[in-house]
Protein backbone atom coordinates (compact mmCIF):
# COMPACT_ATOMS: atom_id res chain seq x y z
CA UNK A 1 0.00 0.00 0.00
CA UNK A 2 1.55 3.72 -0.91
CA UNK A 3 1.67 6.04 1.57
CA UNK A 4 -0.15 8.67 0.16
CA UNK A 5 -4.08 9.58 -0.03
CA UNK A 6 -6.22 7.27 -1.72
CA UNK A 7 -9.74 4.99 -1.60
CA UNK A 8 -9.50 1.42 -0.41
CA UNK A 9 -12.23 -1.26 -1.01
CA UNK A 10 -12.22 -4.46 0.25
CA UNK A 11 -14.36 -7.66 -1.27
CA UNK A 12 -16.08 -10.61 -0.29
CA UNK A 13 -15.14 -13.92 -1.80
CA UNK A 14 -17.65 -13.74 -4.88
CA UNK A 15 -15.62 -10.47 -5.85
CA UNK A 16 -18.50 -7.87 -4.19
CA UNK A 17 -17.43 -4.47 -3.22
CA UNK A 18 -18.55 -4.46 0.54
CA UNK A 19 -17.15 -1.64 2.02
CA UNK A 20 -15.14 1.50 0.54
CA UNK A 21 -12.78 3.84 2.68
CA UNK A 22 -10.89 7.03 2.36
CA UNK A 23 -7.49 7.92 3.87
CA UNK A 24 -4.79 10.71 3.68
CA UNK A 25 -2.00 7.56 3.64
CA UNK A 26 -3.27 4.05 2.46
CA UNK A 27 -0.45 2.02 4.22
CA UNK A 28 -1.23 3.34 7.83
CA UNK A 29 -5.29 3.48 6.97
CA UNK A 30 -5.44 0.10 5.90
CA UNK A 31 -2.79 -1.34 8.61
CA UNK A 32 -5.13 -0.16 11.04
CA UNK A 33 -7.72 -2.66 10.40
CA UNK A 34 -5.49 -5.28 11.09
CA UNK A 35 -3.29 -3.73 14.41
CA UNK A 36 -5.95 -4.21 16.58
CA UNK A 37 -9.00 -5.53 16.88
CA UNK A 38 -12.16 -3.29 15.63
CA UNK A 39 -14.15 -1.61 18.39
CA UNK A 40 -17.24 -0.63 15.83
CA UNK A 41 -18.82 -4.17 15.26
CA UNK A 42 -20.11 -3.34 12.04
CA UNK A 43 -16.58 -3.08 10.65
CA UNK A 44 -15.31 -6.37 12.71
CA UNK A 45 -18.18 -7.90 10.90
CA UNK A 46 -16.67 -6.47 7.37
CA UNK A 47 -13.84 -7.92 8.04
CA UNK A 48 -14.90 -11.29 8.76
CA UNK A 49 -16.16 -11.71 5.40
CA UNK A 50 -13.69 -9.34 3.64
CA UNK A 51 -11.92 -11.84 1.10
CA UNK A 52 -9.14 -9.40 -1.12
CA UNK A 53 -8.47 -5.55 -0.63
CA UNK A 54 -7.64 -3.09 -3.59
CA UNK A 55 -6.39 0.44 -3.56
CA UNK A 56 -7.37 3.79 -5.84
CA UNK A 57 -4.67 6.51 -5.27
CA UNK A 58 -5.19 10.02 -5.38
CA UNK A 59 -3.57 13.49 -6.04
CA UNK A 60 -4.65 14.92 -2.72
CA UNK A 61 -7.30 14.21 0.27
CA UNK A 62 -10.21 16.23 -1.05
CA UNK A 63 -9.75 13.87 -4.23
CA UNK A 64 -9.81 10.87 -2.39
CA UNK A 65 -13.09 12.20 -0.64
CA UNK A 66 -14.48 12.78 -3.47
CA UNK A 67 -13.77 9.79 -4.99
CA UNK A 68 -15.11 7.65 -2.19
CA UNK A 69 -18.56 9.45 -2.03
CA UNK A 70 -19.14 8.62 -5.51
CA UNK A 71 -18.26 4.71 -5.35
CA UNK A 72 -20.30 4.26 -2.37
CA UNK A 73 -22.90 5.86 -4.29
CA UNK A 74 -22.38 3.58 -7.23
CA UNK A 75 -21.05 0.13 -5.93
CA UNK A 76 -24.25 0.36 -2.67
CA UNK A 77 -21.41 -1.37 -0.55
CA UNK A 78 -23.14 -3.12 2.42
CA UNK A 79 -21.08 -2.22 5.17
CA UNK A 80 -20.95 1.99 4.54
CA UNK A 81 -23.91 3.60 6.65
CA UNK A 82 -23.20 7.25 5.22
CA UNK A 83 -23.69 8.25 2.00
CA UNK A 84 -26.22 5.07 -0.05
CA UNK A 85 -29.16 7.38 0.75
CA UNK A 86 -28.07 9.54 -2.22
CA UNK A 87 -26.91 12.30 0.53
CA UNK A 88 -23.21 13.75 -0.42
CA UNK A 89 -20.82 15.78 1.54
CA UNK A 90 -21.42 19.51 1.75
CA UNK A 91 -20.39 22.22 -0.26
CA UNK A 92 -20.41 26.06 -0.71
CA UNK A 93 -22.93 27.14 -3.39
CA UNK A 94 -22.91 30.23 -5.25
CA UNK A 95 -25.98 30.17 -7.13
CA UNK A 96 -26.90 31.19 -10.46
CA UNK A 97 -30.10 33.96 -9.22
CA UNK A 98 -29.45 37.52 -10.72
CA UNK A 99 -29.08 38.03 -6.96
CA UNK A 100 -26.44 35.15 -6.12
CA UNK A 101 -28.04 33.39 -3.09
CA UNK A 102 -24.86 31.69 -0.77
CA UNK A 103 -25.10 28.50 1.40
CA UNK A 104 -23.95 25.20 2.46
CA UNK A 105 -25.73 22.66 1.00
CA UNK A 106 -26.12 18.86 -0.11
CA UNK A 107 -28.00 18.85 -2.90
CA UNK A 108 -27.07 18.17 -6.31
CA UNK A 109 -25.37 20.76 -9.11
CA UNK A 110 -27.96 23.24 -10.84
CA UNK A 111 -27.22 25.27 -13.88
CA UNK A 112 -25.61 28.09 -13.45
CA UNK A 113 -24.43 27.23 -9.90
CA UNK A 114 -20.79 27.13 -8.71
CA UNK A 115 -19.99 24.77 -5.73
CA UNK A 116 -16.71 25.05 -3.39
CA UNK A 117 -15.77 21.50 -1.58
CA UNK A 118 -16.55 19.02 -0.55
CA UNK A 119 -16.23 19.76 3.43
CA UNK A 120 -15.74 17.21 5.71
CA UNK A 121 -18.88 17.87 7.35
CA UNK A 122 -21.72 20.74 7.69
CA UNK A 123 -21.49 21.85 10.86
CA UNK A 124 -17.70 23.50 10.00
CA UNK A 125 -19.12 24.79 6.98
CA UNK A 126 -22.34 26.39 8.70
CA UNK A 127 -19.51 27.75 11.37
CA UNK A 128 -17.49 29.71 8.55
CA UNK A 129 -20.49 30.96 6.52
CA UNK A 130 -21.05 34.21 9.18
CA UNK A 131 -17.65 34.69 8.91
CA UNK A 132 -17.28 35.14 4.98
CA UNK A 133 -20.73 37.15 5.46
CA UNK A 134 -18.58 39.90 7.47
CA UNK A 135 -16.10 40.25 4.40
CA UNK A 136 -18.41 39.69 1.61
CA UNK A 137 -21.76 40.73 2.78
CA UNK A 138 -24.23 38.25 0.60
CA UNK A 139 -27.49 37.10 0.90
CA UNK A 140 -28.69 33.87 2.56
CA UNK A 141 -32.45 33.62 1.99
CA UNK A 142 -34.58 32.15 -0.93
CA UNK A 143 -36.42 35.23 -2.05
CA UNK A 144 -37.46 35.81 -5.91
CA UNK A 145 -35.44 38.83 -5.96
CA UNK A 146 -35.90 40.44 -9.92
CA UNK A 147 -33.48 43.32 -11.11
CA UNK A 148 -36.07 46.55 -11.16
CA UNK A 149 -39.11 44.63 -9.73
CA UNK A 150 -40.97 47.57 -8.22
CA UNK A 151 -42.28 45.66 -5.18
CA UNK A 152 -38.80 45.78 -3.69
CA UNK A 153 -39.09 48.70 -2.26
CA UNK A 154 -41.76 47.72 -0.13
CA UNK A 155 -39.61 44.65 1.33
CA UNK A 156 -38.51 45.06 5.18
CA UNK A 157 -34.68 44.36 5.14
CA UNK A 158 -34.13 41.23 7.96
CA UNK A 159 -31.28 41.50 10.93
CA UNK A 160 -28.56 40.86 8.46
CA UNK A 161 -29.30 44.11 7.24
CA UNK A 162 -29.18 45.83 10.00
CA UNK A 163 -26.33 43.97 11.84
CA UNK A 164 -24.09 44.33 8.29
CA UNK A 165 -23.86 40.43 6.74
CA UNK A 166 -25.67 41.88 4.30
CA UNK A 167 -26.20 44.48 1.37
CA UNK A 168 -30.54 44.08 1.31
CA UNK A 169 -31.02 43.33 -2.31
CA UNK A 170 -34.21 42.19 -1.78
CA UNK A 171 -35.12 45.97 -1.09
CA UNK A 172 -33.17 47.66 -3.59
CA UNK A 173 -30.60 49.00 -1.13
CA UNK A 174 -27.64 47.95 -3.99
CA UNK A 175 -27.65 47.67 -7.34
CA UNK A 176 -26.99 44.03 -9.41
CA UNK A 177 -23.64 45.07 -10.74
CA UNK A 178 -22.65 46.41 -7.25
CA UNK A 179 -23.87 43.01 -5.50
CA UNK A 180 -22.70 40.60 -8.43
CA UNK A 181 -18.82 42.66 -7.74
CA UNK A 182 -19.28 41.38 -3.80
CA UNK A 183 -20.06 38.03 -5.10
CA UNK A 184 -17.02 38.03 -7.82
CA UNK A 185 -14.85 39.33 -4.82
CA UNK A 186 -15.91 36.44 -3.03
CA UNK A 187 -15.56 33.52 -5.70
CA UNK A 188 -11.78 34.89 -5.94
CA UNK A 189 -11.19 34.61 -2.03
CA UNK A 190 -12.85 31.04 -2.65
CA UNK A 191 -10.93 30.11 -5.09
CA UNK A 192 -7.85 31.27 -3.89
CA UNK A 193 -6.58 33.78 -6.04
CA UNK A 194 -6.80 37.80 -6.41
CA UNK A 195 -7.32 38.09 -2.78
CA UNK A 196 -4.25 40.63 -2.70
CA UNK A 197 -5.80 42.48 -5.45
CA UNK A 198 -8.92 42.45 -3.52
CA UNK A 199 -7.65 43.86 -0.65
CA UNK A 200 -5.71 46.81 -2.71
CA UNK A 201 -9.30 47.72 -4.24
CA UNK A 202 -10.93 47.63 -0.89
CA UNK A 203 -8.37 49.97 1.00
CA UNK A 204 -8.53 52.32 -2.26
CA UNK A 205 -12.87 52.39 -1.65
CA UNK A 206 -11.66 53.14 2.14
CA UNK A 207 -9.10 55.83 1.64
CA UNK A 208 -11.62 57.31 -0.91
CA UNK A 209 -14.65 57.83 1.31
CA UNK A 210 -12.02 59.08 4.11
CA UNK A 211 -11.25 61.65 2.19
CA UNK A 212 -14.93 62.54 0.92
CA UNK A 213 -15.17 62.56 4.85
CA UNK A 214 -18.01 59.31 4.42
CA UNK A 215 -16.75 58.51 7.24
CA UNK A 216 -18.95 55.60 8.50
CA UNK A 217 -18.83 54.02 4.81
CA UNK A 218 -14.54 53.69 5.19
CA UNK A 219 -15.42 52.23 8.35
CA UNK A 220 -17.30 49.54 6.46
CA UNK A 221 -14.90 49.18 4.08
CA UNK A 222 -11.81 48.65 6.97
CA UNK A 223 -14.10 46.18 8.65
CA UNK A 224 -14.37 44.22 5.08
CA UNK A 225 -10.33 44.37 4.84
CA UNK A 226 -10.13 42.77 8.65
CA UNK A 227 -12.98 40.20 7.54
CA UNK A 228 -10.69 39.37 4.40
């Protein structure tokens, strides 16, 4: 077994796929099983009728995660509780809305969507979510929000608002191409690029409304280069 990240699957003795595993280094992973005995049941049970073992390297961890959600999916091996339900590990979607709607989430791609991930699990991902919504100020609900819909207007801004996590789209508070640049600012953060070339563009909006003396918007824009 290489010691590097990978899937492992061991087989029963007709050849069946019965259970599937992930792990940052195969050789300790799969030396495990057989160091001590088990203390889940389920898996001393696995490996009972476990007849051969194969490996599937891959380039890094989140590959390997991937990798193993989508064979349990497709192989239905008895022995894996998580993931045969159709459910899949969570990610961070940027939807496709004219208003870009952000969230953690399990559910399949959509058109026009762009997902971040996988995370390990939701609860980390639910954790950072207020954090990125101090920097990048997005919304989080599922209104029908339409570019120039009149009935905006009439639309109460929620706490986010007023506790700045976010820019109120839903009452016309910012325009589409000011919101979508938020969103873009964010997908490069995400991504892990430009976020120097953020920053620069955020301390120029700062040093700008200092010196139109706007004083509590450059205090909104330092907060957003701490957040970053």
């Amino acid at each position: 077994m290489p010691d590097r990240p990978g899937v492992y699957v061991f087989r029963d003795a007709a050849g069946a796929p019965i259970y599937v595993g992930k792990a940052v280094s195969l050789r300790r992973r799969v030396a495990s099983y057989f160091a001590r005995r088990p203390a889940d049941p389920r898996i001393a049970r696995m490996l009972r009728h476990a007849a051969s073992l194969e490996a599937l390297r891959a380039a890094t961890e989140t590959d390997a995660l991937l990798l193993e959600a989508r064979l349990i999916k497709e192989l239905s091996p008895r022995y894996n509780r998580e993931w045969r339900d159709g459910k899949s590990y969570p990610v961070l979607r940027v939807g496709g809305e004219a208003f870009p709607i952000v969230g953690a989430t399990r559910e399949p791609p959509r058109p026009g969507d762009r997902d971040f991930g996988p995370f390990p699990d939701m609860g980390g991902l639910a954790r950072a979510l207020p954090l990125l919504q101090r920097a990048f100020r997005f919304r989080t609900c599922d209104l029908d929000i339409r570019p120039g819909d009149p009935k905006m207007r009439h639309v109460r801004p929620c706490l986010l608002y007023h506790i700045r996590r976010c820019t109120a789209p839903c009452n016309g508070t910012i325009s589409q191409a000011a919101y979508r640049r938020d969103i873009g600012a964010l997908v490069s953060v995400l991504e892990g690029r430009g976020t120097h070339r953020l920053l620069a563009a955020l301390r120029a909006r700062m040093r700008r409304a200092a010196e139109a003396a706007a004083f509590e918007e450059a205090a909104l824009w330092r907060d957003r280069v701490r957040a970053v």
